[in-house]
C-alpha atoms as a PDB file:
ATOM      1  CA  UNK A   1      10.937  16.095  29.605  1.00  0.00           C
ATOM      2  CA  UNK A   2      11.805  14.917  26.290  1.00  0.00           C
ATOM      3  CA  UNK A   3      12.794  11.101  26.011  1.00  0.00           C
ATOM      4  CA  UNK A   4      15.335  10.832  22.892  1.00  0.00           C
ATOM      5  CA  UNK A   5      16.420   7.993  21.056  1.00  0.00           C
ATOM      6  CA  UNK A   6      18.169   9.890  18.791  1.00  0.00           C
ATOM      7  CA  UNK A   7      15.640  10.985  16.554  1.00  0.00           C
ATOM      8  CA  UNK A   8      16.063  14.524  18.285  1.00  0.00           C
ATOM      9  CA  UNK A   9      19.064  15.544  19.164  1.00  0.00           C
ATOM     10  CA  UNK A  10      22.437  14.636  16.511  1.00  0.00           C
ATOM     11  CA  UNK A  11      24.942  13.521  19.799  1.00  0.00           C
ATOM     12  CA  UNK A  12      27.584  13.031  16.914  1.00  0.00           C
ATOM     13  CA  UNK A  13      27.220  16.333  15.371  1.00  0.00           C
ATOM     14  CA  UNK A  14      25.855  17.877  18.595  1.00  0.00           C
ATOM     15  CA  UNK A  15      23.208  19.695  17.115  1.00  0.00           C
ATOM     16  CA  UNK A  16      19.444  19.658  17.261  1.00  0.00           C
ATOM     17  CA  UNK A  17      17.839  18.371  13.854  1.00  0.00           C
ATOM     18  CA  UNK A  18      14.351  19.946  14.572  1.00  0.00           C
ATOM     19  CA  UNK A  19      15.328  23.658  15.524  1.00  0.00           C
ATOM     20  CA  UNK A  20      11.757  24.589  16.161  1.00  0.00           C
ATOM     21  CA  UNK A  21      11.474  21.961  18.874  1.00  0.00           C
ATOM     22  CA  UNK A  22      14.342  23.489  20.737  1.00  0.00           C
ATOM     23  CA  UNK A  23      13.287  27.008  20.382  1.00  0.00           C
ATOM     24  CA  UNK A  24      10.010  25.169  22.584  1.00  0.00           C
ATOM     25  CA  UNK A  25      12.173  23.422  24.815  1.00  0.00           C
ATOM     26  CA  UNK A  26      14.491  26.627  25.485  1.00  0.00           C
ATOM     27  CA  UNK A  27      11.689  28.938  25.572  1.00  0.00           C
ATOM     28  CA  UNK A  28      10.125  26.703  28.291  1.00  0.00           C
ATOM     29  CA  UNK A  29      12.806  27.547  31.110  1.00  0.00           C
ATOM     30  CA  UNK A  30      11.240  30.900  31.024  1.00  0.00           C
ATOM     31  CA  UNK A  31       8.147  30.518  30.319  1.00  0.00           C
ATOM     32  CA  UNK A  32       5.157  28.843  29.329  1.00  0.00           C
ATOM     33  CA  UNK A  33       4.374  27.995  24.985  1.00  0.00           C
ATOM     34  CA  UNK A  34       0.752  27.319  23.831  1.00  0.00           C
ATOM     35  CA  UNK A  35       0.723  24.284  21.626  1.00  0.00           C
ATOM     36  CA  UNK A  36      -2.049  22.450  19.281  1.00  0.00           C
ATOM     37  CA  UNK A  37      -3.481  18.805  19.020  1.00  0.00           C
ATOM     38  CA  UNK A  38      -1.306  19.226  15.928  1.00  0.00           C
ATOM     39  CA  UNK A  39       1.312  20.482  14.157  1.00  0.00           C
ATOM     40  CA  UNK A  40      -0.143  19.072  10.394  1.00  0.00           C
ATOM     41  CA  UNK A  41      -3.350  19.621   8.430  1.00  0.00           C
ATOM     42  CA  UNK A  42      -3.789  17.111   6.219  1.00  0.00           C
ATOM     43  CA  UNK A  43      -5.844  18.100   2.846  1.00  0.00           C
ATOM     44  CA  UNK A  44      -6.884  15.008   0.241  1.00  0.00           C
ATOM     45  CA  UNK A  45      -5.378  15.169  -2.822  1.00  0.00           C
ATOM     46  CA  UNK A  46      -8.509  15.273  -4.708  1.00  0.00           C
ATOM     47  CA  UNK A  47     -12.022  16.006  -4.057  1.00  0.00           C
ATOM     48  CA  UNK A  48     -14.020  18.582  -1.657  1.00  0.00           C
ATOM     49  CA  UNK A  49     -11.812  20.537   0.913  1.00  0.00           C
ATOM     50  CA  UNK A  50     -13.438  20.401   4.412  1.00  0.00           C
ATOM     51  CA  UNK A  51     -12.968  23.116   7.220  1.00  0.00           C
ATOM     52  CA  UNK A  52      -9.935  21.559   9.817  1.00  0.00           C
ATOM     53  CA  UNK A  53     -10.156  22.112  13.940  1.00  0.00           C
ATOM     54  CA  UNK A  54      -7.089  21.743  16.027  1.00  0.00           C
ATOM     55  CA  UNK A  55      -7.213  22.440  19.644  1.00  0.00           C
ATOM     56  CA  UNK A  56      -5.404  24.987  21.525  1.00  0.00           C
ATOM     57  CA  UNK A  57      -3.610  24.416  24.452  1.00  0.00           C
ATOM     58  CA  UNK A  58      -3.099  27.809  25.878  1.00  0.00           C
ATOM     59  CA  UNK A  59      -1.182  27.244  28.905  1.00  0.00           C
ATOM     60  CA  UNK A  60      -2.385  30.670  30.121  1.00  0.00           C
ATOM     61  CA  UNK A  61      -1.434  32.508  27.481  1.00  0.00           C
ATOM     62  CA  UNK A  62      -3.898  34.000  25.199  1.00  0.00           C
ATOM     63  CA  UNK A  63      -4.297  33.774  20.873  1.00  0.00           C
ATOM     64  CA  UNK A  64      -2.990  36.920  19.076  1.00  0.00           C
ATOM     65  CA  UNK A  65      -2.855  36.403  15.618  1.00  0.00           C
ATOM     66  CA  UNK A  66      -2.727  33.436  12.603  1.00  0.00           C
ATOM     67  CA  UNK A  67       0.165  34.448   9.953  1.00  0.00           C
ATOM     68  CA  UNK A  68       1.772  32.908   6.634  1.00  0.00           C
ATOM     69  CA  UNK A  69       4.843  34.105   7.043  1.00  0.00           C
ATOM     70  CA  UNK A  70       4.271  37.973   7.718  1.00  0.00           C
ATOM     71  CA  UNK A  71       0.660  38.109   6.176  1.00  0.00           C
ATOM     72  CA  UNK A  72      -2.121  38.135   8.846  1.00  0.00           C
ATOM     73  CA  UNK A  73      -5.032  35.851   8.213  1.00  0.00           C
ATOM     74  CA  UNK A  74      -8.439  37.341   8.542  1.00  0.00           C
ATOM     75  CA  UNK A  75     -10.680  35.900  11.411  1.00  0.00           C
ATOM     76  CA  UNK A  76     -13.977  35.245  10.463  1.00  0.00           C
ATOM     77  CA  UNK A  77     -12.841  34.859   6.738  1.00  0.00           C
ATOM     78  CA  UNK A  78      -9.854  32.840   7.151  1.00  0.00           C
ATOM     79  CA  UNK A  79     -10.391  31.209  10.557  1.00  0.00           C
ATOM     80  CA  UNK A  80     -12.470  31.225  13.622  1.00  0.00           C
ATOM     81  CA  UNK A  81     -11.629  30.913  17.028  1.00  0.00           C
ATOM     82  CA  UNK A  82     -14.295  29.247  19.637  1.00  0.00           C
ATOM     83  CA  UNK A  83     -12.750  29.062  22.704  1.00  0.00           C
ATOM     84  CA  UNK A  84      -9.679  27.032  22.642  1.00  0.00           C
ATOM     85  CA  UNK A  85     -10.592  25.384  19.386  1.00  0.00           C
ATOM     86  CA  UNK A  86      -9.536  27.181  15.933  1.00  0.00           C
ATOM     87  CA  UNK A  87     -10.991  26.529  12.869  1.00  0.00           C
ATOM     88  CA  UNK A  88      -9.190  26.815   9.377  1.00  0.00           C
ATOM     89  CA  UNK A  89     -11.844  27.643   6.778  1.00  0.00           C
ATOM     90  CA  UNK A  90     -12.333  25.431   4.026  1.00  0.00           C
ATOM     91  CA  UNK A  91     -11.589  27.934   0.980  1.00  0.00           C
ATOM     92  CA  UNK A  92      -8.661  28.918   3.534  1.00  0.00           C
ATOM     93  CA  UNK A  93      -7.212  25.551   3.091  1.00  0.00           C
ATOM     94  CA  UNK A  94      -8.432  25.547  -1.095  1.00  0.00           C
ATOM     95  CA  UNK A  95      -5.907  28.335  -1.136  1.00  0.00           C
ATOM     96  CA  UNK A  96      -3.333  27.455   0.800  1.00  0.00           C
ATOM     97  CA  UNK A  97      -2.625  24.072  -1.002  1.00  0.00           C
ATOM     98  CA  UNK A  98      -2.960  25.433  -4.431  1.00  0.00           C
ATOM     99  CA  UNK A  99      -2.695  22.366  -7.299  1.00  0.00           C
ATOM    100  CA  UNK A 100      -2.223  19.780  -4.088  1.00  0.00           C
ATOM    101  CA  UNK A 101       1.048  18.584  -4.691  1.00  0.00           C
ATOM    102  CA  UNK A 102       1.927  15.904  -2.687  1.00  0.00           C
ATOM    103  CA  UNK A 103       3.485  17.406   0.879  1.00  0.00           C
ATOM    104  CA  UNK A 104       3.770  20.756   2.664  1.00  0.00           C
ATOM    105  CA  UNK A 105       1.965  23.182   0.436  1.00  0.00           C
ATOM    106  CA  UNK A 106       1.888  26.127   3.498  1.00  0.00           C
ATOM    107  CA  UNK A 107       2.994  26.517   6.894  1.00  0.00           C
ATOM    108  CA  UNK A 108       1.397  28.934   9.486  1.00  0.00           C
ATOM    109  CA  UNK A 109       2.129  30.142  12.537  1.00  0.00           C
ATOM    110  CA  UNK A 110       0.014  30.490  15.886  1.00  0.00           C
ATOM    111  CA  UNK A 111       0.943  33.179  17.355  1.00  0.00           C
ATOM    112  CA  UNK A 112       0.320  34.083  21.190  1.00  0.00           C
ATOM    113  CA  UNK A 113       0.912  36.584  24.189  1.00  0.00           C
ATOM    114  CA  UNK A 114       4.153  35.067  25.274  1.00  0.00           C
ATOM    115  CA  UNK A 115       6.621  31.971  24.345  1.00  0.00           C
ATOM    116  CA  UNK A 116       7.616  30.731  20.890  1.00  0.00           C
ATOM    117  CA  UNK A 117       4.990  30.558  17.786  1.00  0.00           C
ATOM    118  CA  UNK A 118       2.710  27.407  16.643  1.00  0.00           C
ATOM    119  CA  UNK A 119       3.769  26.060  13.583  1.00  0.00           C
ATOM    120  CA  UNK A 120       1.022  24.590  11.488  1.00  0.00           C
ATOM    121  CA  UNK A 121       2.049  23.141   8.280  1.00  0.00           C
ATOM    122  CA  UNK A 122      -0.761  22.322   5.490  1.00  0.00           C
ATOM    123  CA  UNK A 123      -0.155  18.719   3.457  1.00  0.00           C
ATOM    124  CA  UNK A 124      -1.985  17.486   0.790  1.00  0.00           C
ATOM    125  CA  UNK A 125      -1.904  13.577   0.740  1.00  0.00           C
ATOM    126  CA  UNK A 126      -3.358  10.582  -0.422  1.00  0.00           C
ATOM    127  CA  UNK A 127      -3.763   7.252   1.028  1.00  0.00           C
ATOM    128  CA  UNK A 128      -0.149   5.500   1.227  1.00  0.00           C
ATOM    129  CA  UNK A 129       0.260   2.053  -0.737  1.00  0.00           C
ATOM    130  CA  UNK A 130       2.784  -0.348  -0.738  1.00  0.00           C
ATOM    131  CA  UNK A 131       4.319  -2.959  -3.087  1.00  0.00           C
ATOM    132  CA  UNK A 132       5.352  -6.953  -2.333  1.00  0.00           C
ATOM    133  CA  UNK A 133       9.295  -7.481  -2.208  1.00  0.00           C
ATOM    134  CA  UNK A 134      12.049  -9.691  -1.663  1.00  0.00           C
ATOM    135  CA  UNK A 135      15.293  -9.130   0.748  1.00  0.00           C
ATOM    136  CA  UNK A 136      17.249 -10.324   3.586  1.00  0.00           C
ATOM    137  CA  UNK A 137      17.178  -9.751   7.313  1.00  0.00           C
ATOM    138  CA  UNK A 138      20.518  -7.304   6.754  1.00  0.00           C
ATOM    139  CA  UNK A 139      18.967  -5.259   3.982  1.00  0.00           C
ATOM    140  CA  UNK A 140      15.025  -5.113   3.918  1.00  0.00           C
ATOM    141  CA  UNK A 141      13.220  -1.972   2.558  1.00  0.00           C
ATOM    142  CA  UNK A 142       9.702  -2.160   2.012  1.00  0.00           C
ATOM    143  CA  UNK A 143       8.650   0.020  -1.486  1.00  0.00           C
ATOM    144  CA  UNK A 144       6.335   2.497  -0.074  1.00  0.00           C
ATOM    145  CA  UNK A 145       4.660   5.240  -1.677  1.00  0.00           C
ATOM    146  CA  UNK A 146       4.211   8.129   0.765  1.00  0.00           C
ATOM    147  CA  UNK A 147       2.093  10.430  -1.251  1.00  0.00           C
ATOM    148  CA  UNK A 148       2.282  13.545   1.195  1.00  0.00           C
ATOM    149  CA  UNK A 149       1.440  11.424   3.959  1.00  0.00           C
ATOM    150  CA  UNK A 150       3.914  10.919   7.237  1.00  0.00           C
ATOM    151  CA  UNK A 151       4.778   7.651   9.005  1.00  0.00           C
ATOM    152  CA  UNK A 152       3.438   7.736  13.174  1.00  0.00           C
ATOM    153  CA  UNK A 153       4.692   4.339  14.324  1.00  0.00           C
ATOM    154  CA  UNK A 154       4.425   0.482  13.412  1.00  0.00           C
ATOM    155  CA  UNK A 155       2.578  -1.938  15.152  1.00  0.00           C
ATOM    156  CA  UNK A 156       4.096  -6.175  14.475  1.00  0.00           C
ATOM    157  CA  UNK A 157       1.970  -8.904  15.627  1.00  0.00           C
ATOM    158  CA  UNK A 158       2.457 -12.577  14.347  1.00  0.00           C
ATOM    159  CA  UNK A 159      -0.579 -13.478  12.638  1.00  0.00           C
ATOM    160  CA  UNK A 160      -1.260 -16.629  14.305  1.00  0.00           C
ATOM    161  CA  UNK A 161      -0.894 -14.363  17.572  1.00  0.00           C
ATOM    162  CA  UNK A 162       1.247 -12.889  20.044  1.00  0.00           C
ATOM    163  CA  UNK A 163       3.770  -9.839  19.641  1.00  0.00           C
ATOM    164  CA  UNK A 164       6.764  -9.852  17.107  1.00  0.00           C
ATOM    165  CA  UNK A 165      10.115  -7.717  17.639  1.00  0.00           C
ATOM    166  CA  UNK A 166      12.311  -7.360  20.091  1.00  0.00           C
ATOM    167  CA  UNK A 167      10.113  -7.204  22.877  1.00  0.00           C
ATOM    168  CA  UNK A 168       6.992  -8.827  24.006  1.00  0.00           C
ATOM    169  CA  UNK A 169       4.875  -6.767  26.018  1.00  0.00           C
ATOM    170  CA  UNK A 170       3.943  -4.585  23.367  1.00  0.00           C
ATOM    171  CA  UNK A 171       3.281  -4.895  19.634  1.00  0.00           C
ATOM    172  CA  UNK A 172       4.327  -0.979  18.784  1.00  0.00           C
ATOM    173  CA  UNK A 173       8.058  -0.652  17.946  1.00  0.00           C
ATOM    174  CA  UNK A 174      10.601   1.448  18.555  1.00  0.00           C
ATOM    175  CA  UNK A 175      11.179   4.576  15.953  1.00  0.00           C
ATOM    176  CA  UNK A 176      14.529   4.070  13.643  1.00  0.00           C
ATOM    177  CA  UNK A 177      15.320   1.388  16.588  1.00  0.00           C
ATOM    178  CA  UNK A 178      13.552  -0.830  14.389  1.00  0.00           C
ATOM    179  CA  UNK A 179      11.961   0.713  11.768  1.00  0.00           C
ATOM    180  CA  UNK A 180      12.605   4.351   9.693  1.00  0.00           C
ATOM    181  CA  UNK A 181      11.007   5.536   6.594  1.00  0.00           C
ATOM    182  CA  UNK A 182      13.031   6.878   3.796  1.00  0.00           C
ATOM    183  CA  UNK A 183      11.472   9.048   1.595  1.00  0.00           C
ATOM    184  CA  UNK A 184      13.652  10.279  -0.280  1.00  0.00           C
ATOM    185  CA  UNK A 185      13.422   6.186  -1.227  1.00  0.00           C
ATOM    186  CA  UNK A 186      10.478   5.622  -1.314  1.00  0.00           C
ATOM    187  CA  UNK A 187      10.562   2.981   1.105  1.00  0.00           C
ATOM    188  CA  UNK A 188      10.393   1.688   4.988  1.00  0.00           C
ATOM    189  CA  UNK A 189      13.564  -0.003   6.618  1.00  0.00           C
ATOM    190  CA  UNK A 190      13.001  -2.840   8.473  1.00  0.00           C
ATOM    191  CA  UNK A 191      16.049  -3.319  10.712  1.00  0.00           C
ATOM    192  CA  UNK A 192      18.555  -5.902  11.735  1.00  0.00           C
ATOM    193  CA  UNK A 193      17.055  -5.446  15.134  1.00  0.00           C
ATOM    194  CA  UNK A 194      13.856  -6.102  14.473  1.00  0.00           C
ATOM    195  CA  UNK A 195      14.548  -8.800  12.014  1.00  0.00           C
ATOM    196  CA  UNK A 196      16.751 -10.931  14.209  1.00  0.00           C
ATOM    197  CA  UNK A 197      14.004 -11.514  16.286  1.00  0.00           C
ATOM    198  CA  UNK A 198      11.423 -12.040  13.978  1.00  0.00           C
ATOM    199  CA  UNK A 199      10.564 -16.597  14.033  1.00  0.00           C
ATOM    200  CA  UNK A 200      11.585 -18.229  11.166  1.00  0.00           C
ATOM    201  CA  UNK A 201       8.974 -19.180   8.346  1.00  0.00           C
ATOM    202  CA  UNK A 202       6.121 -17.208  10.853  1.00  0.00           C
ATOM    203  CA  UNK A 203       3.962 -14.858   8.986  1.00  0.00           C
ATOM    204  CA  UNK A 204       3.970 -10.993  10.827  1.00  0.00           C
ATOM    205  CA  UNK A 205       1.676  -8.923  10.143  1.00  0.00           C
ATOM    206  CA  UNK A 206       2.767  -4.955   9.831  1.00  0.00           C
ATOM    207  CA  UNK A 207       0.425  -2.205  10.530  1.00  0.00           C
ATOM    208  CA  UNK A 208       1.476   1.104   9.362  1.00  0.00           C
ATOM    209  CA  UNK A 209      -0.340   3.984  11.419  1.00  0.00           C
ATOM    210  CA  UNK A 210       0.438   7.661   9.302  1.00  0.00           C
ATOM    211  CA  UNK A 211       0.133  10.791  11.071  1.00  0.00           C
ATOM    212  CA  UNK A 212      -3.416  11.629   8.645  1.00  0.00           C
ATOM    213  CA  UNK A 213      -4.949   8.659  10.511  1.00  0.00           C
ATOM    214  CA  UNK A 214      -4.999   6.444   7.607  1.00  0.00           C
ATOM    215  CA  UNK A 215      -3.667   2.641   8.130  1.00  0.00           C
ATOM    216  CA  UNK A 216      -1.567   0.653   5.577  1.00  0.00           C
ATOM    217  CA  UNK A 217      -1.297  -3.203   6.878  1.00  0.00           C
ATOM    218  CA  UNK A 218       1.557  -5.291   5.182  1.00  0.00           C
ATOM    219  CA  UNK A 219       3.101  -8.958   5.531  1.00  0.00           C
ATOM    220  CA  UNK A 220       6.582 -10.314   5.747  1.00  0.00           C
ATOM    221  CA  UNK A 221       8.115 -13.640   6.643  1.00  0.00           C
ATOM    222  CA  UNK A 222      11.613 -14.478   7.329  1.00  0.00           C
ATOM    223  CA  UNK A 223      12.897 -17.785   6.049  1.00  0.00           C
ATOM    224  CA  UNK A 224      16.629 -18.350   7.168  1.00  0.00           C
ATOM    225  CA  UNK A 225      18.464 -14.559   5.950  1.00  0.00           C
ATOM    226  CA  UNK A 226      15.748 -14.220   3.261  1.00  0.00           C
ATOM    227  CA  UNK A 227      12.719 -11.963   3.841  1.00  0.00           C
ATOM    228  CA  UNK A 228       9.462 -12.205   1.777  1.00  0.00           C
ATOM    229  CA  UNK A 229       7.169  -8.694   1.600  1.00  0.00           C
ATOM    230  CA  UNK A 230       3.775  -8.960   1.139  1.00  0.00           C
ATOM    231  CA  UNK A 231       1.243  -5.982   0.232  1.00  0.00           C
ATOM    232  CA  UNK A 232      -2.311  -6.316   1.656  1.00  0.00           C
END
């Protein structure tokens, strides 16, 4: 069951945006697809390259093979499988992401005895950092430099407590609902919806959680249609 917002599915177009989800949802009425505990390796910009687990979820199907595009990678040199847990090796990675600029530098596939590939894309990334701004509850983009890295979810909590947004049993919000990066801008929308409910002249606190695990916390307070952006 996939929930969708319309962050999946285009119901103006009518048209999937991520093609390789539907292949996985089509191939499912058939049959079953092994999976990962991700779909993104995340490499550091700069400094040692460490060897990278994910963990298989087989679904009784059974690993054949680790490609880049139609090049089989060695196991043992390349990889290792334990199990249900495989191992990228760390001069694997070295390779793969070449100079380490910022983004996808390789993707992989997982392949397996039945259903639809794996896709397993290598990123090289640094920690995100934002800058302070000034805008108004219609039009509010935070300046954010991604650098390779890829935005999870954003958590609002007014800093002299309880939950901001528009609802109040949870401080996570709601993907492009009320929130959306842009990166071809270099920046994260904060949205009329989320805005409008935001108090007047009370300080909210932003945490930005990025699909690398790192954490970016940021500040904003909304005084009448103006809203003040603050870096941490």
């Amino acid at each position: 069951m996939l929930w969708d917002n319309g962050s999946f599915y285009d119901r103006g177009k009518l048209r999937w945006k991520d093609a390789g989800l539907f292949r996985q949802i089509r191939s499912s009425w058939t049959t079953r697809s092994a999976t990962a505990s991700s779909d993104d390796v995340f490499v550091p910009k700069s400094g040692p390259v460490k060897d990278r687990t994910l963990t298989l979820n087989l679904n009784g199907t059974t690993f054949k093979a680790l490609k880049q595009g139609t090049t089989k990678l060695v196991s043992g040199r390349d990889y290792a499988l334990s199990g249900n847990r495989l191992t990228l090796k760390a001069a694997t990675l070295t390779r793969l992401v070449g100079e380490r600029s910022y983004g996808v530098n390789a993707t992989l596939q997982a392949e397996f005895s039945r259903g639809v590939p794996w896709r397993i894309q290598v990123i090289s990334h640094d920690a995100p950092a934002q800058s302070s701004t000034i805008g108004t509850a219609g039009s509010f983009r935070i300046p954010t430099q991604f650098r390779g890295d890829v935005l999870a979810t954003m958590k609002a909590e007014y800093v002299d407590g309880g939950n901001a947004g528009p609802t109040n049993w949870t401080p996570y919000q709601q993907f492009n609902t009320t929130f959306a990066p842009d990166y071809a801008r270099k920046a994260i929308r904060l949205t009329p919806a989320f805005l409008d409910t935001v108090k007047d002249n009370a300080r909210v606190k932003l945490t930005f959680h990025f699909w690398s695990g790192a954490t970016v916390t940021y500040q904003v307070t909304k005084s009448g249609s103006t809203v003040t952006g603050t870096a941490s």
